[in-house]
Protein backbone atom coordinates (compact mmCIF):
# COMPACT_ATOMS: atom_id res chain seq x y z
CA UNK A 1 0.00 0.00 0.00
CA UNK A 2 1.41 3.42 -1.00
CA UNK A 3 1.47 6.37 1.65
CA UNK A 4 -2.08 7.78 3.04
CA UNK A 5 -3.42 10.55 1.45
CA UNK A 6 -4.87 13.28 3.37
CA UNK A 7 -8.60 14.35 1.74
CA UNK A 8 -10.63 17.18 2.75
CA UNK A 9 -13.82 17.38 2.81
CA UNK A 10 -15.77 20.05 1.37
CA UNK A 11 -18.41 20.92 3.01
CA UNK A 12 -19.66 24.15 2.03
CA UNK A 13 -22.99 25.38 0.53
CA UNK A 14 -21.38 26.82 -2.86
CA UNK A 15 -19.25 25.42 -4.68
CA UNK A 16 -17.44 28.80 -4.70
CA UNK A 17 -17.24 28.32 -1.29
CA UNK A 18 -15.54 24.97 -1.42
CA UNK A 19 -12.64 26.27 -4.18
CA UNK A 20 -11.90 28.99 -2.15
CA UNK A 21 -11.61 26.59 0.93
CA UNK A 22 -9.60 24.16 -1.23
CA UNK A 23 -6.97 27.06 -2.26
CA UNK A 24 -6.68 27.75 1.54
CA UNK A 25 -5.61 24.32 2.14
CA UNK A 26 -3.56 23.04 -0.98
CA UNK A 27 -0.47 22.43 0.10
CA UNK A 28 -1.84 20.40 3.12
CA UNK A 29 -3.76 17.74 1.16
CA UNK A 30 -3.49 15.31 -1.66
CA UNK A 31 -7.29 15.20 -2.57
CA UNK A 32 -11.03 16.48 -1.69
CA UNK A 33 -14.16 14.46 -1.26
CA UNK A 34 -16.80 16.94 -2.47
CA UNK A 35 -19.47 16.61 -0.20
CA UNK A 36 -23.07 17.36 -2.18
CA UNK A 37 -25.15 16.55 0.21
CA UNK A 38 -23.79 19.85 1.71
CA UNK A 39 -24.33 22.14 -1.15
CA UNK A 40 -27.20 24.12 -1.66
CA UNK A 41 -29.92 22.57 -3.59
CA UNK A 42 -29.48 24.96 -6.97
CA UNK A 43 -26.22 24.10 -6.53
CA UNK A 44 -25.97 20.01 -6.76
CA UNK A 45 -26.99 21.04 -10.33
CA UNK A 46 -23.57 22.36 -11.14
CA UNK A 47 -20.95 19.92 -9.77
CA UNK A 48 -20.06 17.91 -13.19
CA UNK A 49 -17.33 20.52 -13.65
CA UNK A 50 -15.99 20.97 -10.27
CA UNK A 51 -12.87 18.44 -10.84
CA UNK A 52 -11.79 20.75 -13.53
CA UNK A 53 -11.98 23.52 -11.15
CA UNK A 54 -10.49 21.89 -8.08
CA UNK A 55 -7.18 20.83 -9.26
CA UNK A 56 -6.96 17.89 -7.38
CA UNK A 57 -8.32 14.24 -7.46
CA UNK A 58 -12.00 14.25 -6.31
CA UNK A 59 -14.62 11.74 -4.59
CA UNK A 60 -17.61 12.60 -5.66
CA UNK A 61 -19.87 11.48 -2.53
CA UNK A 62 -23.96 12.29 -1.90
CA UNK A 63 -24.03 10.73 1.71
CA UNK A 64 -27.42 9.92 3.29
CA UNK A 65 -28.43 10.79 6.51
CA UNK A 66 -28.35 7.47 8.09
CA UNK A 67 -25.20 7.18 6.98
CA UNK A 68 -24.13 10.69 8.69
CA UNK A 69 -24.89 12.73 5.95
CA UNK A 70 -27.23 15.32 4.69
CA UNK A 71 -28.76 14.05 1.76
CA UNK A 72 -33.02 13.16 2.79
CA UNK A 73 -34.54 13.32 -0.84
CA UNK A 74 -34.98 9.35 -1.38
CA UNK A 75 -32.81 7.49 -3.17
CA UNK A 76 -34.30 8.27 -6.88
CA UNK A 77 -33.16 11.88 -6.41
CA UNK A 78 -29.90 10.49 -5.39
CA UNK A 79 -29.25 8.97 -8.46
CA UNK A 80 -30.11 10.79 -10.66
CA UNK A 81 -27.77 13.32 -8.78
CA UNK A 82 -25.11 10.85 -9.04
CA UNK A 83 -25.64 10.09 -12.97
CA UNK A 84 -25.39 13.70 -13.18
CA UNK A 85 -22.19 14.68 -11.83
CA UNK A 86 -20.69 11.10 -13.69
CA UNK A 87 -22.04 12.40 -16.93
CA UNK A 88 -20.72 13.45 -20.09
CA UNK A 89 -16.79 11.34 -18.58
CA UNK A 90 -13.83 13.57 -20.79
CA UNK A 91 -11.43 11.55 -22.07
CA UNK A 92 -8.70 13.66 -19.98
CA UNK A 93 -9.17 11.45 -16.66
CA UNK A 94 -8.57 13.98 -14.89
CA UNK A 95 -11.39 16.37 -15.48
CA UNK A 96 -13.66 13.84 -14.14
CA UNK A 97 -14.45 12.66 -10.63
CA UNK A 98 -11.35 10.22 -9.65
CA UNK A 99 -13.80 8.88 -6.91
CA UNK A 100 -17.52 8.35 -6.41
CA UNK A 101 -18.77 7.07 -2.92
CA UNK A 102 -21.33 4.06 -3.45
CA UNK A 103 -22.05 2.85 -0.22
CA UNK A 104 -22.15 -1.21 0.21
CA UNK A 105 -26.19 -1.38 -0.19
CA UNK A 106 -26.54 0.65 -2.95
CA UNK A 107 -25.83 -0.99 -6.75
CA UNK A 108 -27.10 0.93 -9.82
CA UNK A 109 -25.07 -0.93 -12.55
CA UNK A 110 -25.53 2.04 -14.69
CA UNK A 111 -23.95 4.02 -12.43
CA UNK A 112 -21.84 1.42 -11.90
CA UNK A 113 -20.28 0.88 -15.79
CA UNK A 114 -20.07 4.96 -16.11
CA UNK A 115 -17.65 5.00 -13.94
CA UNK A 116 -15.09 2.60 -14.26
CA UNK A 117 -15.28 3.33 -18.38
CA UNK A 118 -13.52 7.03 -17.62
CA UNK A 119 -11.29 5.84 -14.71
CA UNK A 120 -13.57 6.41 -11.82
CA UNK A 121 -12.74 4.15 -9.14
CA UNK A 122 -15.82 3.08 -6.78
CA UNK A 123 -15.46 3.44 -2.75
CA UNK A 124 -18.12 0.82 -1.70
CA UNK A 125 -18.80 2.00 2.11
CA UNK A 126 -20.20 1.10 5.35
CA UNK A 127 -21.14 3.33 8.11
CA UNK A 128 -21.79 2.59 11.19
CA UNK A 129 -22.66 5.60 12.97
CA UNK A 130 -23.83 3.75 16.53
CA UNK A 131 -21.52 1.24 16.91
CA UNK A 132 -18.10 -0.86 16.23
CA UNK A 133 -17.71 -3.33 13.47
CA UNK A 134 -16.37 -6.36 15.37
CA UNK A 135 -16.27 -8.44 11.93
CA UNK A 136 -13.38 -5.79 10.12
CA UNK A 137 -10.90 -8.76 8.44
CA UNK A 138 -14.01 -10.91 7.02
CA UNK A 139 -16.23 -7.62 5.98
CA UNK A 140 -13.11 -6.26 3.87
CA UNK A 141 -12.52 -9.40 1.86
CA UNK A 142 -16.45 -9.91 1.17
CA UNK A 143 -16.35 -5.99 -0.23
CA UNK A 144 -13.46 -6.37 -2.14
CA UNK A 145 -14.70 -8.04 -4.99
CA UNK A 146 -12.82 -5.92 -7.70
CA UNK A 147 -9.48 -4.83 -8.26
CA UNK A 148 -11.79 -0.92 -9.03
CA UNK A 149 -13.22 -0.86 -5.99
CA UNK A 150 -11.73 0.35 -2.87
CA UNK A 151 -13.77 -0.86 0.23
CA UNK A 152 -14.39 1.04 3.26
CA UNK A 153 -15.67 0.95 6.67
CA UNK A 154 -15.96 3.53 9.31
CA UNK A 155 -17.12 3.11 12.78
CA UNK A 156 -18.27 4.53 15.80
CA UNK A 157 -16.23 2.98 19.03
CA UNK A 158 -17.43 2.66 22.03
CA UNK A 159 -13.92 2.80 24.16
CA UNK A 160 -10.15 2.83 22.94
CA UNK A 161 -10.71 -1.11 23.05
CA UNK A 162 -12.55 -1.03 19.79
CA UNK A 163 -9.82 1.22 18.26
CA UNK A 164 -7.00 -1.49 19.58
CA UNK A 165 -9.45 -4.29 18.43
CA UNK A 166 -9.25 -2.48 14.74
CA UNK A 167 -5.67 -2.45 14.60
CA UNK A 168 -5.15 -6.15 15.20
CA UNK A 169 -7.54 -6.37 12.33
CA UNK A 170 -5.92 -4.25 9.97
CA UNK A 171 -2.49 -6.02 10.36
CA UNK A 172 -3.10 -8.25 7.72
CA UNK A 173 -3.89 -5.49 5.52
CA UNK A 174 -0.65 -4.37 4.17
CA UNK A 175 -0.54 -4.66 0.55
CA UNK A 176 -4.15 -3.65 -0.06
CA UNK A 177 -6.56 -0.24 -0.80
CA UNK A 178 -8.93 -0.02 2.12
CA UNK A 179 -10.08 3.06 3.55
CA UNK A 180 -10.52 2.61 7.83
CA UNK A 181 -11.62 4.49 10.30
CA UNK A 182 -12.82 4.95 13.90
CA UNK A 183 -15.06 7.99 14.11
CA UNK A 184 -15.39 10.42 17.15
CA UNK A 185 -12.98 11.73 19.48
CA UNK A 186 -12.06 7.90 20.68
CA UNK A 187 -11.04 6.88 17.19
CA UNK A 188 -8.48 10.06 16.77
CA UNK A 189 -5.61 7.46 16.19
CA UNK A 190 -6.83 6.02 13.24
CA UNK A 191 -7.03 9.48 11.47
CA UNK A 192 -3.29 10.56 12.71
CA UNK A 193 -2.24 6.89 12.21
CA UNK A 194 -4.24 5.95 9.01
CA UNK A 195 -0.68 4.29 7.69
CA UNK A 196 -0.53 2.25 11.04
CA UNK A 197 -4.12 0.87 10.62
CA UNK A 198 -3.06 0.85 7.07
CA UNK A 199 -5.96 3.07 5.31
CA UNK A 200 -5.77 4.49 1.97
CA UNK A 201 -6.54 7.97 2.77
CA UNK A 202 -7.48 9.68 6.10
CA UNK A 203 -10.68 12.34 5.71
CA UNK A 204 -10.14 16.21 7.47
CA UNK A 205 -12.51 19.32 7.46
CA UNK A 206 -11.18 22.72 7.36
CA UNK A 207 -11.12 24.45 10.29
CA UNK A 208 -13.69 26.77 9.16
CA UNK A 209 -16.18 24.07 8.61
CA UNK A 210 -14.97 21.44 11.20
CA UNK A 211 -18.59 21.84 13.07
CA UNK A 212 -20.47 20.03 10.27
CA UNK A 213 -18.35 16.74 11.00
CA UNK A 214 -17.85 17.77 14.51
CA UNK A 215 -19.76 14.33 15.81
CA UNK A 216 -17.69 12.34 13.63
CA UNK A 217 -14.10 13.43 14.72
CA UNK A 218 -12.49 15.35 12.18
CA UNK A 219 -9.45 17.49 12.39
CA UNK A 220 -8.23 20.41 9.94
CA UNK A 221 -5.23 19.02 7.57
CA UNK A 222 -2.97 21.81 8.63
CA UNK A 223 -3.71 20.42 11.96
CA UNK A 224 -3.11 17.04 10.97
CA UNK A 225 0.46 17.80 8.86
CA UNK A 226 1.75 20.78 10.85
CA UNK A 227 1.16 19.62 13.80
CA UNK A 228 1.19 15.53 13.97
CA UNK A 229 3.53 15.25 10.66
CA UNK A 230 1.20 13.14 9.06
CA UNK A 231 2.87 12.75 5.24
CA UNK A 232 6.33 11.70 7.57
CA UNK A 233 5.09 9.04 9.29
CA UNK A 234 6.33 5.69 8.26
CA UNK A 235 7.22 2.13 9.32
CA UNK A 236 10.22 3.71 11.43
CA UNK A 237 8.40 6.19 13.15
CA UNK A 238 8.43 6.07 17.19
CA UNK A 239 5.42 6.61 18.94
CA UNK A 240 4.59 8.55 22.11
CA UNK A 241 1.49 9.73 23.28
CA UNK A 242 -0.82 11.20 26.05
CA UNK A 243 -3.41 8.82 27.74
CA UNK A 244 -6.56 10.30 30.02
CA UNK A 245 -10.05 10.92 30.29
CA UNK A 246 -12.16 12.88 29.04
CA UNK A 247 -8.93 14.78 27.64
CA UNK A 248 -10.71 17.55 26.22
CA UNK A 249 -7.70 19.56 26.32
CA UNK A 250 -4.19 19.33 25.77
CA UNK A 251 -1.13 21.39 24.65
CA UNK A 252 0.85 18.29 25.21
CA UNK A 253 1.20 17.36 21.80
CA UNK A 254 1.88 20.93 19.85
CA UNK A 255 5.40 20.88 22.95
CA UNK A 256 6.42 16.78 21.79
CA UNK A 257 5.94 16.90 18.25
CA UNK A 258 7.70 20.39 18.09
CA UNK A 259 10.86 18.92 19.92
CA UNK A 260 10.83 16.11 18.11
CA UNK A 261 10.62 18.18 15.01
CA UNK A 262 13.64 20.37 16.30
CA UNK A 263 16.11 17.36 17.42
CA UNK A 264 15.19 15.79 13.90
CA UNK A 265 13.35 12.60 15.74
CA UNK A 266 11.22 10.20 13.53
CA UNK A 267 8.98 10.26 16.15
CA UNK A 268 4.79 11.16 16.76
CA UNK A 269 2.87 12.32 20.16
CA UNK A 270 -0.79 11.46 20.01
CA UNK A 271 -3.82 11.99 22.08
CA UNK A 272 -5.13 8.16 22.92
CA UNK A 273 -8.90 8.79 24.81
CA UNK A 274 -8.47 5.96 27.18
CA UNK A 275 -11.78 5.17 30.15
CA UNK A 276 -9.61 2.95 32.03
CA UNK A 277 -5.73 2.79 32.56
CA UNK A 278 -6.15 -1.31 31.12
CA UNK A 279 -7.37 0.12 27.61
CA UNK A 280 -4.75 2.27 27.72
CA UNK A 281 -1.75 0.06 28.35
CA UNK A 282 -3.39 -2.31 26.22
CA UNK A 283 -3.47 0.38 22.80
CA UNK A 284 0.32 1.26 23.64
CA UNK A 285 1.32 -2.39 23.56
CA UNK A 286 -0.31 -3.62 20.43
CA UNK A 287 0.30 -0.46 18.47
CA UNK A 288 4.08 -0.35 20.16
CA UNK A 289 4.23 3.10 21.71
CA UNK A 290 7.66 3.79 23.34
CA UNK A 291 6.26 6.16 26.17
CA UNK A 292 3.14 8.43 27.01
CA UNK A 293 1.94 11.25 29.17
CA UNK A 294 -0.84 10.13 31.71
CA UNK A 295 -3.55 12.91 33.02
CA UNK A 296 -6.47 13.30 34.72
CA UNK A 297 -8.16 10.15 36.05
CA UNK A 298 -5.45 7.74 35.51
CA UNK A 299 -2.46 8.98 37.32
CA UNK A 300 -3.22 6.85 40.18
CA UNK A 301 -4.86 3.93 39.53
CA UNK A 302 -1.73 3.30 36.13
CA UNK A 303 0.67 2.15 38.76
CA UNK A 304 -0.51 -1.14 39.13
CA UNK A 305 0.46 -1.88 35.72
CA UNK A 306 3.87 -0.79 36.07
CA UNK A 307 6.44 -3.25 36.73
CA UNK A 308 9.00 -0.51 37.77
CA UNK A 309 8.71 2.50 38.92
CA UNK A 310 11.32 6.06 40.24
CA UNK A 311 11.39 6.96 43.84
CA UNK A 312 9.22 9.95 43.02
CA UNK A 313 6.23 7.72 42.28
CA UNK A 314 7.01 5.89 45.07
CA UNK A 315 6.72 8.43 47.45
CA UNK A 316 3.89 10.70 45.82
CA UNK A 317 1.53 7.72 44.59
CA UNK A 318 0.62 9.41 41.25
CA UNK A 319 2.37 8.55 38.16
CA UNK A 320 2.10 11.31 35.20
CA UNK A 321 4.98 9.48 32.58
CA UNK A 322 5.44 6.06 31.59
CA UNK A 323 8.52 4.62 29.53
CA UNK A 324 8.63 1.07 27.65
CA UNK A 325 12.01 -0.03 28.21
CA UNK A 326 13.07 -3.02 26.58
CA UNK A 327 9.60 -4.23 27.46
CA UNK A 328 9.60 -3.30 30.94
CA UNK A 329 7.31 -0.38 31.31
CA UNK A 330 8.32 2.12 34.19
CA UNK A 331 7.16 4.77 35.78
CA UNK A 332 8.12 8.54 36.36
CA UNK A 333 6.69 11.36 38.32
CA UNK A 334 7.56 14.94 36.41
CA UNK A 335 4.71 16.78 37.84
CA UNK A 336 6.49 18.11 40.92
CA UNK A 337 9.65 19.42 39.64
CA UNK A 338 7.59 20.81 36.97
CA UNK A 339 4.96 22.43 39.57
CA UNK A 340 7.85 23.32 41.76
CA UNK A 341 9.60 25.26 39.25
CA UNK A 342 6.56 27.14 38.16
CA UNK A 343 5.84 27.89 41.47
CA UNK A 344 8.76 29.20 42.20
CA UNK A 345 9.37 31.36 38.80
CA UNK A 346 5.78 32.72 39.45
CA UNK A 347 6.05 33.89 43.43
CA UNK A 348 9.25 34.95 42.80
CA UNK A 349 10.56 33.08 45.76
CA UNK A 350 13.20 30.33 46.29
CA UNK A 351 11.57 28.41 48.73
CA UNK A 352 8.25 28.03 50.52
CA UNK A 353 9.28 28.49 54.15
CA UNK A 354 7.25 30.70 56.71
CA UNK A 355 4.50 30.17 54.07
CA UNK A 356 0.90 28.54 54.21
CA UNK A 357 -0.66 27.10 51.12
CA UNK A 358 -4.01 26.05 50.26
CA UNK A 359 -4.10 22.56 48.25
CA UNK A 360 -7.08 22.09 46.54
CA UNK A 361 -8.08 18.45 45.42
CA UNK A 362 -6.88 15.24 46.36
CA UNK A 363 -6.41 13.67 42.97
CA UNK A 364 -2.71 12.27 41.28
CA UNK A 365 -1.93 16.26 40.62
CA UNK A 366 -2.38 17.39 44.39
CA UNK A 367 -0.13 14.52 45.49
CA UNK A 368 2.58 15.75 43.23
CA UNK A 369 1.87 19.69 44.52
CA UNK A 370 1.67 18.75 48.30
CA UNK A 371 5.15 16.76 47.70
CA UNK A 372 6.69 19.91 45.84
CA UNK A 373 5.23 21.74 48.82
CA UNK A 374 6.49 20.12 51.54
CA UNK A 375 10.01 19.81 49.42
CA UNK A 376 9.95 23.50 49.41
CA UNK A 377 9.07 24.11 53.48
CA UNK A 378 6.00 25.11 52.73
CA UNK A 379 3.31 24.41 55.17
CA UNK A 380 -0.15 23.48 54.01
CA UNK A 381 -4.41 22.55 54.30
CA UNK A 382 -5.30 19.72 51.56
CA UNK A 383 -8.96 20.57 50.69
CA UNK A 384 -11.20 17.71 49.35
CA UNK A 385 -14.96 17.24 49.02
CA UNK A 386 -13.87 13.48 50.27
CA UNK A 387 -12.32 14.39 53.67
CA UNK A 388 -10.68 10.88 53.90
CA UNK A 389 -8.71 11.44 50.76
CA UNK A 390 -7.38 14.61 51.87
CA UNK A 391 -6.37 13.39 55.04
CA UNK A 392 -4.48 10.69 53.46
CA UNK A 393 -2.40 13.23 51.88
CA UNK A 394 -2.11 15.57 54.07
CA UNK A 395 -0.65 13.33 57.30
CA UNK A 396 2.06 12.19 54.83
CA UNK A 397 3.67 15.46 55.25
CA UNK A 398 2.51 16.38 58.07
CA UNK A 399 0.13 18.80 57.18
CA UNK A 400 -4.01 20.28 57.57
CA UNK A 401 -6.92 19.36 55.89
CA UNK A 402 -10.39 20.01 55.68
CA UNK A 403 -13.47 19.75 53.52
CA UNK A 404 -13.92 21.01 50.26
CA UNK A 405 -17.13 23.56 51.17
CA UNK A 406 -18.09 26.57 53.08
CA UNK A 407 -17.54 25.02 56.31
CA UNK A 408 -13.72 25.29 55.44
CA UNK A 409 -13.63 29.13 54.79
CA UNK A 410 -12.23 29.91 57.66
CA UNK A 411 -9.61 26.90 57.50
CA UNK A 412 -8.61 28.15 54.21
CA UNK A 413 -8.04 31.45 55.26
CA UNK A 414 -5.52 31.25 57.71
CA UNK A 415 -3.43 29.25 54.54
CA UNK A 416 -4.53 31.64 52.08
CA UNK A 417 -0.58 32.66 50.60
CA UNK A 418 -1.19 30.29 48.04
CA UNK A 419 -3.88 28.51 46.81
CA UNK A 420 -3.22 26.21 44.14
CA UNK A 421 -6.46 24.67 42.48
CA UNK A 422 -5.24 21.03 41.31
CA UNK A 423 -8.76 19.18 40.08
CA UNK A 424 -10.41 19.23 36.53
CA UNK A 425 -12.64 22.04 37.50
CA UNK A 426 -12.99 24.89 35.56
CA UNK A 427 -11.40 23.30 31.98
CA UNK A 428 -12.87 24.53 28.97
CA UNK A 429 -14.87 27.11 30.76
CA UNK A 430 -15.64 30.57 30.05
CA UNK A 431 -18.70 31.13 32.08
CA UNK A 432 -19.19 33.52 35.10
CA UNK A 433 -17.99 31.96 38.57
CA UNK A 434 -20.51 29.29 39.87
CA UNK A 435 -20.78 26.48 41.81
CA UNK A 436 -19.88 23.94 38.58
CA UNK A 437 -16.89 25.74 37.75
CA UNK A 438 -15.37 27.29 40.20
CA UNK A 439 -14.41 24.44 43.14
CA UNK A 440 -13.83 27.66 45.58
CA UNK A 441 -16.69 29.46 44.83
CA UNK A 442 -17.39 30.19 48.19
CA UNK A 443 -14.34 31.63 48.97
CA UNK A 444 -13.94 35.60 49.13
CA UNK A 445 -10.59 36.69 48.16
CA UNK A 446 -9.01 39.21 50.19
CA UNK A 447 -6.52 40.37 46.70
CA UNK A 448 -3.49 39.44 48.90
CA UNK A 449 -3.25 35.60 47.80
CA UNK A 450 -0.92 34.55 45.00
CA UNK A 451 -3.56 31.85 43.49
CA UNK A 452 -2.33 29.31 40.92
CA UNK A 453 -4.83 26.52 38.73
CA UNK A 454 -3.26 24.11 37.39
CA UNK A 455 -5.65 23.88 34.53
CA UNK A 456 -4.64 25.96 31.57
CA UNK A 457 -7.78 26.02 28.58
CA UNK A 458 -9.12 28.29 29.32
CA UNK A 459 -6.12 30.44 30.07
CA UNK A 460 -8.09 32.40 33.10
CA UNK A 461 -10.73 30.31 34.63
CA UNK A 462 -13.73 31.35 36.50
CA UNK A 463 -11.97 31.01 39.74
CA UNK A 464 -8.71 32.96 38.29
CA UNK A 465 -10.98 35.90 36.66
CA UNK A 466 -12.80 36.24 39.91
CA UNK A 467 -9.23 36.07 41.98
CA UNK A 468 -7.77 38.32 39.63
CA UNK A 469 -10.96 40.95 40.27
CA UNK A 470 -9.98 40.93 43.67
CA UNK A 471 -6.67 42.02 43.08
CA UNK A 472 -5.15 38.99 43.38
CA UNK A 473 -1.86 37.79 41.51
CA UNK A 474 -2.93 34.81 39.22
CA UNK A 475 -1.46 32.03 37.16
CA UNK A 476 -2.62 28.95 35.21
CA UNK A 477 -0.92 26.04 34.55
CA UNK A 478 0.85 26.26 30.85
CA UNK A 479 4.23 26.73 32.25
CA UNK A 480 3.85 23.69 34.74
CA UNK A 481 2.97 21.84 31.97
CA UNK A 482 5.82 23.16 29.84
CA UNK A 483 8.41 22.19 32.24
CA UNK A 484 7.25 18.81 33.33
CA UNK A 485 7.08 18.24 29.50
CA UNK A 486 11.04 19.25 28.99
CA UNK A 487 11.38 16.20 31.68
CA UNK A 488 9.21 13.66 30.06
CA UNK A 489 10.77 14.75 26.50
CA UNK A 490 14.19 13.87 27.86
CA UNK A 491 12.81 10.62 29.07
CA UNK A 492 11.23 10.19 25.61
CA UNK A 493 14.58 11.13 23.64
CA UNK A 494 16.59 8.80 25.53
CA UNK A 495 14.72 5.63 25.04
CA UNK A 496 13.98 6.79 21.08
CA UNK A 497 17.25 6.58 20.98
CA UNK A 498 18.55 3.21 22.97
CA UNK A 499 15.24 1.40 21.61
């Protein structure tokens, strides 16, 4: 199988709008899939010449609804739309669709015959917008029945399983056109990796558009080769990663994939969605990831599946970096020298002595910050809505805690020099201060605390606008994240290059 192609999809109302969209994008992509059930209906009428226009190969696709498309006007219609934009084939390849999308139920031998007499190659599809395809090995070889059709199948998953499940499928898969994909934000992989689950092509919106495929997981191609090097990835290629859930957010990948990029590394950092810290573990084993990040809920319970793992992990009991070495996968704690630093570099200070600090949380990241804490003198109150879990933190080093609620304003005020926010809270959210976002919302700030959140999309939370009102010194958590990642980068560098 040659290298995947990356194909946007057009998804505008005019074609105008799609040309200009395609000149926008042109030296990101190898081919379009023009999208008619998106156009306007007047203009359906006109898309015979649009490969002429476009400049590059085109798939010529009128997707139904039940199929995650557009298109409602019966099948008929459909047709005819179809035999339309086939119609009148030039004998310059080229000016005619190199692609028409035929899902696997639908067989007009008409339609059929046009095609493949100009060069038109036939994508027979399946969509499965609900669920996994568990069958993936026995449905390709019953769809590819010609040597002119190119078979494809794209899935909803259900958990990371279903993308791992995929990939053992696809192994066998090596020397043939298939087109693969797990939709959504789970199956992410299979777009970044299409040459690893060993797909033709891999489909993108542009960034302009990307809410009209928003359910099915697209990314922008600029995205997808700027960012994750898609057209360099190749059998050699080492692969890294970031593991969590939801994982709504992360600048993780934009500060690997730029260092590798820099230190000339054939080497990838993905997102992998994982529920549970088994999927995960068990996707980085099959597809033969060297080492990944681990966030938000995992950071705690991924230790069990570590067979080694540093003193730092050891002592904090929150892991936030994991290394294959040899086979042996170990783990690493970089969150508090990364916190630590940041801390530092934002009071100004050198250590934490004669200072009380407000923890907030009780999760993998406030075991790392009450460890940097008590590293740096600093004495502290470990706030939790689970009491018991803040208590088991907090008599490790000797420190307060107290509930996560109003009862504990007056708790957190005598440790009010820092507070540093440590849970999930307030990610993504650009909403007024309330009770769902903000996890101190009951506090009043005085506007002589130095508060920190960890969190860092949105770059001022609710709780960090409202601090910052008060007069408050704030900071998020980019720069934590930016140094922890310089240690897991050396980590990944050094077993890229003694694998």
């Amino acid at each position: 199988m040659a290298k995947p192609l990356i194909c946007l999809c057009l998804t505008g109302k005019t074609l105008d709008e799609d040309l200009k969209i395609i000149e926008q994008y042109k030296q990101y992509i190898d081919l379009v899939e023009l999208r008619v059930d998106f156009l306007d209906e007047d203009e359906r009428l006109k898309i015979r010449d649009f490969p002429t226009k476009a400049g590059f190969p085109c798939i010529l696709t009128i997707r139904r609804v039940i199929d995650g498309g557009q298109y409602a006007d019966g099948e008929a219609a459909r047709t005819t739309l179809f035999a339309r934009g086939l119609a009148f084939a030039n004998e310059d390849y080229s000016k005619n669709f190199a692609y028409v999308d035929f899902e696997e139920d639908f067989h007009i031998p008409s339609l059929q015959d046009a095609a493949l007499a100009y060069g038109t190659k036939i994508i027979r599809s399946y969509h499965n917008m609900k669920e996994p395809v568990k069958n993936i090995a026995e449905r390709l070889k019953k769809m590819s029945t010609s040597k002119f059709e190119i078979p494809k199948i794209a899935f909803m998953p259900h958990s990371l399983r279903d993308v791992t499940d995929l990939y053992i499928a696809m192994k066998d898969f090596k020397n043939s056109d298939q087109i693969i994909c797990a939709m959504g934000p789970i199956g992410l992989p299979t777009r970044i990796l299409a040459e690893r689950f060993n797909s033709f092509l891999t489909y993108t919106s542009p960034a302009e558009l990307i809410d009209n495929l928003r359910d099915i997981g697209h990314v922008d191609p600029k995205t997808l080769d700027t960012l994750y090097h898609f057209h360099k990835i190749d059998d050699f290629t080492k692969l890294f990663g970031i593991t969590g859930w939801p994982l709504k957010y992360t600048s993780s990948p934009k500060i690997h994939n730029e260092g590798f990029a820099k230190t000339n590394q054939n080497a990838v950092y993905i997102p992998f969605k994982a529920e549970s810290a088994d999927d995960a573990f068990d996707f980085a084993e099959n597809l033969g990831i060297k080492g990944f990040s681990v966030t938000i809920p995992h950071k705690e319970n991924i230790i069990k599946d570590l067979k080694l793992v540093d003193r730092k992990v050891e002592l904090i009991g929150a892991c936030n970096t994991v290394i294959n070495k040899h086979g042996i996968w170990t783990g690493y704690n970089t969150d508090c020298d990364g916190f630590a630093r940041a801390l530092l570099e934002f009071t100004g200070l050198q250590d934490l002595k004669k200072l009380k600090i407000s923890i907030i949380g009780a999760g993998g990241a406030a075991k790392a910050v009450a460890y940097a804490v008590k590293s740096l003198g600093g004495k502290a109150c470990v706030f939790n809505r689970t009491l018991s879990k803040a208590r088991d933190i907090a008599e490790k080093y000797g420190f307060d805690y107290e509930f996560l609620s109003l009862s504990g304003v007056t708790k957190m005020s005598r440790y009010n020099d820092i507070i540093v926010q440590t849970t999930s809270i307030g990610m993504g959210s650009k909403d007024k201060s309330n009770e769902r976002n903000d996890p101190i919302w009951f506090y009043e700030f005085a506007g002589t605390e130095m508060v920190y959140d960890i969190v860092y999309e949105p770059e001022e939370t609710p709780m960090l606008v409202r601090a910052k009102k008060a007069g408050c010194r704030i900071h998020n958590g980019f720069t934590m994240l930016k140094y922890q990642g310089e240690e897991q980068f050396k980590l990944f560098t050094e077993v890229y290059k003694n694998d």
